[in-house]
Protein backbone atom coordinates (compact mmCIF):
# COMPACT_ATOMS: atom_id res chain seq x y z
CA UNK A 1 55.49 6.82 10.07
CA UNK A 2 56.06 8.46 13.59
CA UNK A 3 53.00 9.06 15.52
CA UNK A 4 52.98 12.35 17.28
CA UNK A 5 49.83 13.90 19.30
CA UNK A 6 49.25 16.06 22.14
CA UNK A 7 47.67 15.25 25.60
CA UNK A 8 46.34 17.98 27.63
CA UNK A 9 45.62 17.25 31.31
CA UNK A 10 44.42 18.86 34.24
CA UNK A 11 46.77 17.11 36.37
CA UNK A 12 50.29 17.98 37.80
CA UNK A 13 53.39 16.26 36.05
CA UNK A 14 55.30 14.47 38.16
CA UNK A 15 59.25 15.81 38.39
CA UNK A 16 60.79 12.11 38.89
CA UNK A 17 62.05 11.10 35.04
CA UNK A 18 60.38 8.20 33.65
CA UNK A 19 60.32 6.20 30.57
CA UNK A 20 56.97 7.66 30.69
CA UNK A 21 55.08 10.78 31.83
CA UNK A 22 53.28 10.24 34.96
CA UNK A 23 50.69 12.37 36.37
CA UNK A 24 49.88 12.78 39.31
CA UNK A 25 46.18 13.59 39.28
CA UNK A 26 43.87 14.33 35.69
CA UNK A 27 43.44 12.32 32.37
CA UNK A 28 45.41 13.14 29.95
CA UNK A 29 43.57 13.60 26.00
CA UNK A 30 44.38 13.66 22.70
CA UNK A 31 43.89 16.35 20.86
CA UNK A 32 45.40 17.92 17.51
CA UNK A 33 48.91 19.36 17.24
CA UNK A 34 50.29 22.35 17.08
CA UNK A 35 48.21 23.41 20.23
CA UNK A 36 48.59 26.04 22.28
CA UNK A 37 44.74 26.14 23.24
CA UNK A 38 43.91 27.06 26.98
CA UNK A 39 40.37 25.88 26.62
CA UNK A 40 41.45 22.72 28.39
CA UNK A 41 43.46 24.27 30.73
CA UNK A 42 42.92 25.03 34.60
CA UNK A 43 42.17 28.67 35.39
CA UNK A 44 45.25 30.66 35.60
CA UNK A 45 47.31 28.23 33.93
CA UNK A 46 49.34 28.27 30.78
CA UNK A 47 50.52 24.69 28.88
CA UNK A 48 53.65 23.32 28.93
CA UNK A 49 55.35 20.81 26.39
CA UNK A 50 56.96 18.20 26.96
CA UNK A 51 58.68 15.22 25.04
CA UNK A 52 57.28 11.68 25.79
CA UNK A 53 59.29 7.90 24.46
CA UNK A 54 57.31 8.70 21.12
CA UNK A 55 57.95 11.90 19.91
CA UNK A 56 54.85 13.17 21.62
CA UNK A 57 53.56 16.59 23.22
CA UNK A 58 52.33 16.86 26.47
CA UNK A 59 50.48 20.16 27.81
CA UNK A 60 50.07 20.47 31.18
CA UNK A 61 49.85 23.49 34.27
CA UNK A 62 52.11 26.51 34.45
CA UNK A 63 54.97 27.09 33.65
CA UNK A 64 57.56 29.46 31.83
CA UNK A 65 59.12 26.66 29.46
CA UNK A 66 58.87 23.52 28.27
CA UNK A 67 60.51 20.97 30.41
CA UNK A 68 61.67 17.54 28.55
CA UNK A 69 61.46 14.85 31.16
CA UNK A 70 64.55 13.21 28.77
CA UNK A 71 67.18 15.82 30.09
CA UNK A 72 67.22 17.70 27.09
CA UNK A 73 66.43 21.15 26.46
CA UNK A 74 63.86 23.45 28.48
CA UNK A 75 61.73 25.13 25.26
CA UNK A 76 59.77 28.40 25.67
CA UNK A 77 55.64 28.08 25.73
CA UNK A 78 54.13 27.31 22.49
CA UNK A 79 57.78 25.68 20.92
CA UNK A 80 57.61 21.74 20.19
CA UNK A 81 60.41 19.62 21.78
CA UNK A 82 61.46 17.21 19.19
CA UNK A 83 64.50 15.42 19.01
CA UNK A 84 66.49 17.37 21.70
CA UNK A 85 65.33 20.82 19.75
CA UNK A 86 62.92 23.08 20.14
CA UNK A 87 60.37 23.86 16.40
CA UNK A 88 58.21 26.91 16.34
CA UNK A 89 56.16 26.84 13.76
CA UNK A 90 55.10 30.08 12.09
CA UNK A 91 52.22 30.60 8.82
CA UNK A 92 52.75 34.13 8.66
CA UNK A 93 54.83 34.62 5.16
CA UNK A 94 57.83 36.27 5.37
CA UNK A 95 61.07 35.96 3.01
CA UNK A 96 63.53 33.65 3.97
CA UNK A 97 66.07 36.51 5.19
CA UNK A 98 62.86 37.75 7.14
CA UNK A 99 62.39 34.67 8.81
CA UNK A 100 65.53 34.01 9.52
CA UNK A 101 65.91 37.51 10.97
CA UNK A 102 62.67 36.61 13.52
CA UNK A 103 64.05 33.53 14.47
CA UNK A 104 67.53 34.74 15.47
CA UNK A 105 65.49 37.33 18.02
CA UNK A 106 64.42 34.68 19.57
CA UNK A 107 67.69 32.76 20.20
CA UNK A 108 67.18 30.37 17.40
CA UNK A 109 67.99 29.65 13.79
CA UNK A 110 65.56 28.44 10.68
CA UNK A 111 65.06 24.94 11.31
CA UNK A 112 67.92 22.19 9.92
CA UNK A 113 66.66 18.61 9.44
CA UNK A 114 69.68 15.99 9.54
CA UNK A 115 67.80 13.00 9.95
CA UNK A 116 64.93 11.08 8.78
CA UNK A 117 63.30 10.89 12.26
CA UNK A 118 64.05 15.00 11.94
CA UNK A 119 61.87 15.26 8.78
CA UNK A 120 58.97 12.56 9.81
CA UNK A 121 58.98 14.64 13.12
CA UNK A 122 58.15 17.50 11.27
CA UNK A 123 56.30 15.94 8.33
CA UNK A 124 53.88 15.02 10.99
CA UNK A 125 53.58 18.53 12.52
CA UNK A 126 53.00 20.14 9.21
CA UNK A 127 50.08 17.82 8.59
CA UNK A 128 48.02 19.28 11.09
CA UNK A 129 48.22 22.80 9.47
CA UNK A 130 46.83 23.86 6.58
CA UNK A 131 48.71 23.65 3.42
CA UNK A 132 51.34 26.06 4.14
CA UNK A 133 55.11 26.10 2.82
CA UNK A 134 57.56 26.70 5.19
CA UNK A 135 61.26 27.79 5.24
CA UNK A 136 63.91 25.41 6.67
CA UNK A 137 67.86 26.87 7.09
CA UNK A 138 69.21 25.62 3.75
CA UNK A 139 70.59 27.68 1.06
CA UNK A 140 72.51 27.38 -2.04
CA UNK A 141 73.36 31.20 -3.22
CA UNK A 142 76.71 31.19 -2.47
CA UNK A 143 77.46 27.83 -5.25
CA UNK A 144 74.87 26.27 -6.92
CA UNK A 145 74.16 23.18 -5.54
CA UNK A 146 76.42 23.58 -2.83
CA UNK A 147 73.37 23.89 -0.02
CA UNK A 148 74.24 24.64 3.65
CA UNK A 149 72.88 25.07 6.67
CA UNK A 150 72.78 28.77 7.88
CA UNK A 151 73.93 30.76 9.62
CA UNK A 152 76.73 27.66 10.30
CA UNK A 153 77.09 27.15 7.10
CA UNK A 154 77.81 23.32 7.42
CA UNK A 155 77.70 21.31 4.42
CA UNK A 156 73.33 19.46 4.14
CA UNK A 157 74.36 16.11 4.10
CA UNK A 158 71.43 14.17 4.33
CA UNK A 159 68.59 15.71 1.80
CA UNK A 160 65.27 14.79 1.61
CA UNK A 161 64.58 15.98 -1.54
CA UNK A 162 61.07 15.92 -3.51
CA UNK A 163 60.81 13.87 -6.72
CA UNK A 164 62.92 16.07 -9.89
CA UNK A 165 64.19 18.96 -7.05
CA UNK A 166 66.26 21.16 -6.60
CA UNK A 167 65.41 21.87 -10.13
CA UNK A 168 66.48 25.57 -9.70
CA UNK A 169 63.28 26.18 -11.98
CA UNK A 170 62.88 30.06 -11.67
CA UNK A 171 66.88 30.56 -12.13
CA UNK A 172 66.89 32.15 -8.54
CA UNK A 173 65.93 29.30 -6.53
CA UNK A 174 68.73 29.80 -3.51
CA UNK A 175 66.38 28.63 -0.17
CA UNK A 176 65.23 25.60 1.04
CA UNK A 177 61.25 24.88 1.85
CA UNK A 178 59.05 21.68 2.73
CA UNK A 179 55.43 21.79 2.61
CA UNK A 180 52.55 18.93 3.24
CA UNK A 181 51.86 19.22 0.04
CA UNK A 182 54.94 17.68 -0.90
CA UNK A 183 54.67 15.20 1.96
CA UNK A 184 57.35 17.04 4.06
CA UNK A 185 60.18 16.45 1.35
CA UNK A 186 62.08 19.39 -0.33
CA UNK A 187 61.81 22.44 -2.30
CA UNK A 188 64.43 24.99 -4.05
CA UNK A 189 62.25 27.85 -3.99
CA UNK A 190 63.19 31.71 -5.06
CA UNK A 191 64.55 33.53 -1.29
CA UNK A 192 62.21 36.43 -1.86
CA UNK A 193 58.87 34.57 -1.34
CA UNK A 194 56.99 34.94 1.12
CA UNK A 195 56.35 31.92 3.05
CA UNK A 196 55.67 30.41 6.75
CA UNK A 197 59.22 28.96 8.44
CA UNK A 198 60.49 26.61 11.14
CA UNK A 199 62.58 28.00 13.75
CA UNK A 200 64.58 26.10 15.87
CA UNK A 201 66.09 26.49 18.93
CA UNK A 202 69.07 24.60 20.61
């Protein structure tokens, strides 16, 4: 299982890259995750994420983004760096075409998972939450069975599939979930729901 957590300091990150974070002054804590709390935070300050060796989040003084001290990408306030991605999670239902609409208005896509580290990544994340299903960018209306990845539309070629799915149970079941219910496997589920989603930014 990947171990992900968030440590919130006081302190200034320093801007040399590491195989570590290093601050420069304050103690960094570990606290639950998905965080955007500022009760640990200096006055005037907002937190920053950042990716550590371990898929970990750092928060930390002002800033605009999220820097990864990695090299990869720069993710806005509140986002999760995972992976070289950026993961916003969001528990307000909407339907997947909804969701899919909100993410794109914020430069980003419903989340694709092509690896196991992907889905453990966000497995972990969605532990932390209450039991809430979320969208991911797969869908199969086009050809049933035939699942891709939109709006690329490349073929999903590694699933993670929960135990007897995509079962296609409601005869409409076109979009692709995961939940922490179902230990963050798979779900066919009808488009029109209304559930929380993943976006994710490249």
């Amino acid at each position: 299982m990947v171990m992900f957590s968030v440590a919130v300091t006081t302190g200034q990150l320093a801007t040399t890259p590491t195989s570590s974070p290093v601050f420069t002054s304050g103690t960094p804590s570990t606290v639950s995750i998905p965080t955007t709390s500022t009760e640990a935070e200096t006055p005037g300050s907002r937190p920053t994420l950042i990716q550590s060796s371990l898929p970990s989040v750092t928060t930390g003084p002002a800033s605009t983004t999220a820097g990864n001290i990695f090299g990869g990408p720069d993710c806005p306030v509140g986002w999760i760096v995972g992976f070289n991605e950026c993961y916003l999670f969001h528990q307000n239902p909407l339907t997947w075409q909804d969701a899919m609409v909100y993410c794109r208005a914020r430069r980003a896509h419903l989340a694709k998972i092509e690896t196991e580290q992907e889905r453990s990544l966000i497995q972990t994340i969605i532990e932390q939450d209450l039991p809430v299903i979320y969208w991911l960018g797969g869908k199969d209306d086009a050809t049933e069975g035939d699942w891709r990845w939109q709006p690329s539309n490349e073929i999903v070629n590694e699933t993670f599939w929960n135990h007897g799915e995509p079962d296609e149970f409601t005869g409409n079941e076109d979009c692709l979930t995961t939940s922490e219910m179902e230990q963050g496997l798979w779900n066919d589920r009808a488009c029109g729901n209304y559930y929380g989603f993943i976006c994710e930014q490249l």
